[in-house]
Protein backbone atom coordinates (compact mmCIF):
# COMPACT_ATOMS: atom_id res chain seq x y z
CA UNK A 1 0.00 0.00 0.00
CA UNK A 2 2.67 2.42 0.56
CA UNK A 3 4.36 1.36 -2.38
CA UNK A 4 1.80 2.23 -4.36
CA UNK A 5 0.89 6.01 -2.71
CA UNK A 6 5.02 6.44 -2.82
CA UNK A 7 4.62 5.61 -7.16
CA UNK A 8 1.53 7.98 -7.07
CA UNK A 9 3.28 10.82 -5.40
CA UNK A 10 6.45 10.37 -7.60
CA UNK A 11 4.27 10.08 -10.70
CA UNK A 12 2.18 13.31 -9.66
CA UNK A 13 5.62 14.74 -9.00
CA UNK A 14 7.15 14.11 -11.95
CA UNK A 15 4.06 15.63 -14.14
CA UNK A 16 3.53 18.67 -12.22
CA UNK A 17 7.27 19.19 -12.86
CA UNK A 18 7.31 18.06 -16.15
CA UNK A 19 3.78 20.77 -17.01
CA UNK A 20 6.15 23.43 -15.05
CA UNK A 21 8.72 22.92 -17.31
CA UNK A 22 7.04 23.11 -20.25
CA UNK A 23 4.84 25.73 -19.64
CA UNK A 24 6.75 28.43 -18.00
CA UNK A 25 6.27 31.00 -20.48
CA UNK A 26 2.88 31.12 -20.26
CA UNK A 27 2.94 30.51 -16.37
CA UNK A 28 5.29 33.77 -15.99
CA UNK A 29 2.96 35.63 -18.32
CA UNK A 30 0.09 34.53 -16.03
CA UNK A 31 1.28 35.39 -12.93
CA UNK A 32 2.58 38.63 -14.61
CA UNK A 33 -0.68 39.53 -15.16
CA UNK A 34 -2.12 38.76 -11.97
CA UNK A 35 0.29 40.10 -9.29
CA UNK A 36 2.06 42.54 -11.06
CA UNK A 37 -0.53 45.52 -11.81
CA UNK A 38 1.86 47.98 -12.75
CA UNK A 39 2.28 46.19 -16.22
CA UNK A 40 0.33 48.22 -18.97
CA UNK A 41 0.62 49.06 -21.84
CA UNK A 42 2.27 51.83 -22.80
CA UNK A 43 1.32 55.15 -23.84
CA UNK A 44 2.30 57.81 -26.05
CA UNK A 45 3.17 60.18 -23.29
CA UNK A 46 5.15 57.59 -21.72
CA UNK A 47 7.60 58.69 -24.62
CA UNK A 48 9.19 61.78 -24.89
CA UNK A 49 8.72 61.95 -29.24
CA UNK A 50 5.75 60.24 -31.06
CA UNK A 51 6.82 59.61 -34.47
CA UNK A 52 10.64 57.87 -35.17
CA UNK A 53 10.88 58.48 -38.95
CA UNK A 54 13.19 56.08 -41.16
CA UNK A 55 13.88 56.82 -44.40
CA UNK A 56 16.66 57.35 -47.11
CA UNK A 57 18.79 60.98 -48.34
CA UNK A 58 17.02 60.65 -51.39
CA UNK A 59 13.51 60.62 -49.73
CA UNK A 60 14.00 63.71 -48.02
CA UNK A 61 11.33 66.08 -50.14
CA UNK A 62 8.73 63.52 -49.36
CA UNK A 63 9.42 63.19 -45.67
CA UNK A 64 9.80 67.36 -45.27
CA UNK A 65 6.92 68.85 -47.57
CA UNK A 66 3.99 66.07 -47.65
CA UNK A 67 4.68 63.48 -44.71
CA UNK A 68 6.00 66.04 -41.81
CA UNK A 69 3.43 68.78 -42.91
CA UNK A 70 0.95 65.94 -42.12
CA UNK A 71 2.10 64.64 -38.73
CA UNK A 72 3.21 68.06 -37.70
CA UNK A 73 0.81 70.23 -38.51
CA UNK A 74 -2.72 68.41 -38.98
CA UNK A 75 -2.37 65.70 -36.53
CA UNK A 76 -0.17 67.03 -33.92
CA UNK A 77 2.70 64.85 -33.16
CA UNK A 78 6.13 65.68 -32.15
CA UNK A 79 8.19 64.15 -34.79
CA UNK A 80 12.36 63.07 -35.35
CA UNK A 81 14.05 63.07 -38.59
CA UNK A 82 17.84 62.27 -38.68
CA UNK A 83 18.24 65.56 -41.45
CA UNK A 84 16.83 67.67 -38.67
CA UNK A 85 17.17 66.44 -35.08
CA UNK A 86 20.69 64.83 -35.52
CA UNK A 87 23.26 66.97 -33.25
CA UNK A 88 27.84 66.15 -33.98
CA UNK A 89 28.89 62.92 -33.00
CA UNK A 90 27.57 59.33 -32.77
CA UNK A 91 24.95 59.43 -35.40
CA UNK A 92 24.16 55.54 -34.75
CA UNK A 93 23.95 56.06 -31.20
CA UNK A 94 21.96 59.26 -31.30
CA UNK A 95 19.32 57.42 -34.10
CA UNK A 96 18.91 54.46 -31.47
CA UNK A 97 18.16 56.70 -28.85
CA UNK A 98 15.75 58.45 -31.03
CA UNK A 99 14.35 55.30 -31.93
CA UNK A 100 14.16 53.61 -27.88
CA UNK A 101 12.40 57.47 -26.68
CA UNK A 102 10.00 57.19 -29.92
CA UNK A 103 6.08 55.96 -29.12
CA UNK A 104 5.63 54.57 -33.08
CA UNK A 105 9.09 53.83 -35.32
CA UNK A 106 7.47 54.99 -38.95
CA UNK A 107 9.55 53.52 -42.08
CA UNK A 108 9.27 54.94 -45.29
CA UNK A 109 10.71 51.99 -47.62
CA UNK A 110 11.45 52.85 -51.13
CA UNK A 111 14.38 51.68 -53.82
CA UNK A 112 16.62 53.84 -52.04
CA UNK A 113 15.79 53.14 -48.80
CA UNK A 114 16.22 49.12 -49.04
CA UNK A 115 19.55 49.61 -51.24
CA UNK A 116 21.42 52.81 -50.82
CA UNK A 117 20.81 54.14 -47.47
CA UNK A 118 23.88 52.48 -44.81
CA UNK A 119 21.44 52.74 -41.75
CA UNK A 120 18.74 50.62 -43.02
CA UNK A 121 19.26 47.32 -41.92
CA UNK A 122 19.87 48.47 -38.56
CA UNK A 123 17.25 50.59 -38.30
CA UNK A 124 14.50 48.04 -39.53
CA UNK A 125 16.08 45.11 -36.98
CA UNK A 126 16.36 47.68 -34.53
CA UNK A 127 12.66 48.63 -35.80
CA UNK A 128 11.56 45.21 -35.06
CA UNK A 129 13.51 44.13 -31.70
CA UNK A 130 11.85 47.24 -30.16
CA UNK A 131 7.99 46.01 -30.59
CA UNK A 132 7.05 44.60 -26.84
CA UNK A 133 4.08 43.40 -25.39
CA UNK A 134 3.59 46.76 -23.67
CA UNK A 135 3.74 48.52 -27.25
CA UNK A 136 2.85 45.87 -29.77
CA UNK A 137 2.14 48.28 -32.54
CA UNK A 138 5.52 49.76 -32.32
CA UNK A 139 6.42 49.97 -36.24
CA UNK A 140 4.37 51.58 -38.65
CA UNK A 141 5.38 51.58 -42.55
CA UNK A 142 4.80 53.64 -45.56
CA UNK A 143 5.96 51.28 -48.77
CA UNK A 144 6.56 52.43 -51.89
CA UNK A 145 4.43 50.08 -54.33
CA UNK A 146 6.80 48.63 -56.47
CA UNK A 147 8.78 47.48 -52.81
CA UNK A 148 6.06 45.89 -51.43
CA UNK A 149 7.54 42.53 -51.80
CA UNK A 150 10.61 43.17 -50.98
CA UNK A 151 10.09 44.30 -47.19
CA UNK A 152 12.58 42.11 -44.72
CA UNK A 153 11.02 38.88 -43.15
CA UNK A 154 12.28 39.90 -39.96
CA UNK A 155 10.30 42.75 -40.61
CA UNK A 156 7.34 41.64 -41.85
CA UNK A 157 6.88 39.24 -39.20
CA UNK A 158 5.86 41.99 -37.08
CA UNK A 159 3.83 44.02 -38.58
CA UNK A 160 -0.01 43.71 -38.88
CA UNK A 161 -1.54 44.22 -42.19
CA UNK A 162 -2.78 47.49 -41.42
CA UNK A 163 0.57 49.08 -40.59
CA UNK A 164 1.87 48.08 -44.03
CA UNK A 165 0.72 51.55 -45.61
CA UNK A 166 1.20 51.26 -49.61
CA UNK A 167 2.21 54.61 -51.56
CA UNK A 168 2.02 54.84 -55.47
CA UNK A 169 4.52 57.50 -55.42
CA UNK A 170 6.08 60.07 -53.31
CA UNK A 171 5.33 62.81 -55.31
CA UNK A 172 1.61 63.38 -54.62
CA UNK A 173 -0.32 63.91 -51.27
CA UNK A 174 -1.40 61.54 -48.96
CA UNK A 175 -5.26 60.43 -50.10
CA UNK A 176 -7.68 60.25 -47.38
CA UNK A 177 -7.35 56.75 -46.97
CA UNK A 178 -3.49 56.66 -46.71
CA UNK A 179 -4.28 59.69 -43.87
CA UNK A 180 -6.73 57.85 -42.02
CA UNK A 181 -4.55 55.04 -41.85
CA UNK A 182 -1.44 56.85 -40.61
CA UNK A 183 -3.57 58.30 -38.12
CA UNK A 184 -5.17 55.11 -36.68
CA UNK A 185 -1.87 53.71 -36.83
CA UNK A 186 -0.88 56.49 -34.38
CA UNK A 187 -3.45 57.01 -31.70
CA UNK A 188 -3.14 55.49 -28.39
CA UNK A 189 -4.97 51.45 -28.15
């Protein structure tokens, strides 16, 4: 008889530690949730800029005159762009800081952008590292049509369909719809 309680207790042992072990993850996240209250999700004025913007030299009349009069001066939104808010010195270091204080990380991929600009294969990985539980809607894109397919896996993996934002060109305004779509990519969840 004790033989048989002793087997029970080492089997009941044995799966408890075995369901432990292989569920920790979502035990952790659990118990996350449940004792620690402080854990929300994050803000916009939890962040000291709203709007990271990543884009290439050559996409610099697009990003001053249509996309910055937009975020700036209709919707409201403090804003960085490396042309502008760079100071001397460690440009990388000074763009990832930029990027960590920065509520949404906006990418404008073109041609250029994906080929000729040195910073952007650290700034999209850096782009995607940064999206958290507590901000899950971290990167927002703009893509140029004709580069639609050629956006990063690592990348792509975490974005949601409606923060892929397709552009015909970057010579024209934004339409309504590629305005209303910015927009609801930047509000607060």
């Amino acid at each position: 008889m004790i033989s048989i309680v002793l087997l029970l207790v080492m089997s009941f042992t044995f799966l408890v530690a075995y369901l432990v072990h292989r569920f920790r993850t979502a035990i952790e996240a659990y118990l996350v949730r449940v004792f620690i209250k402080a854990f929300r999700p994050m803000k916009s004025s939890d962040y000291k800029t709203h709007v990271f913007i990543g884009y290439a030299d050559e996409d610099i009349v697009f990003v001053r005159h249509i996309l910055l009069r937009y975020l700036e001066e209709t919707l409201k939104v403090t804003t960085f762009i490396h042309h502008r808010d760079l100071g001397p010195g460690y440009t990388d270091q000074q763009m990832f800081e930029a990027m960590r204080d920065s509520w949404r990380i906006l990418l404008v991929i073109t041609n250029s952008f994906l080929n000729n600009y040195d910073l952007s294969d650290i700034v999209m990985k850096y782009a995607s590292h940064s999206v958290t539980p507590a901000n899950q809607g971290r990167v927002v894109t703009l893509v140029l049509q004709t580069q639609l397919h050629n956006i990063p896996g690592y990348l792509y993996d975490v974005l949601e369909d409606r923060r892929i934002i397709v552009l015909s060109d970057l010579t024209t305004e934004l339409d309504y719809v590629q305005r209303q779509a910015i927009k609801e990519c930047l509000r607060d969840t």
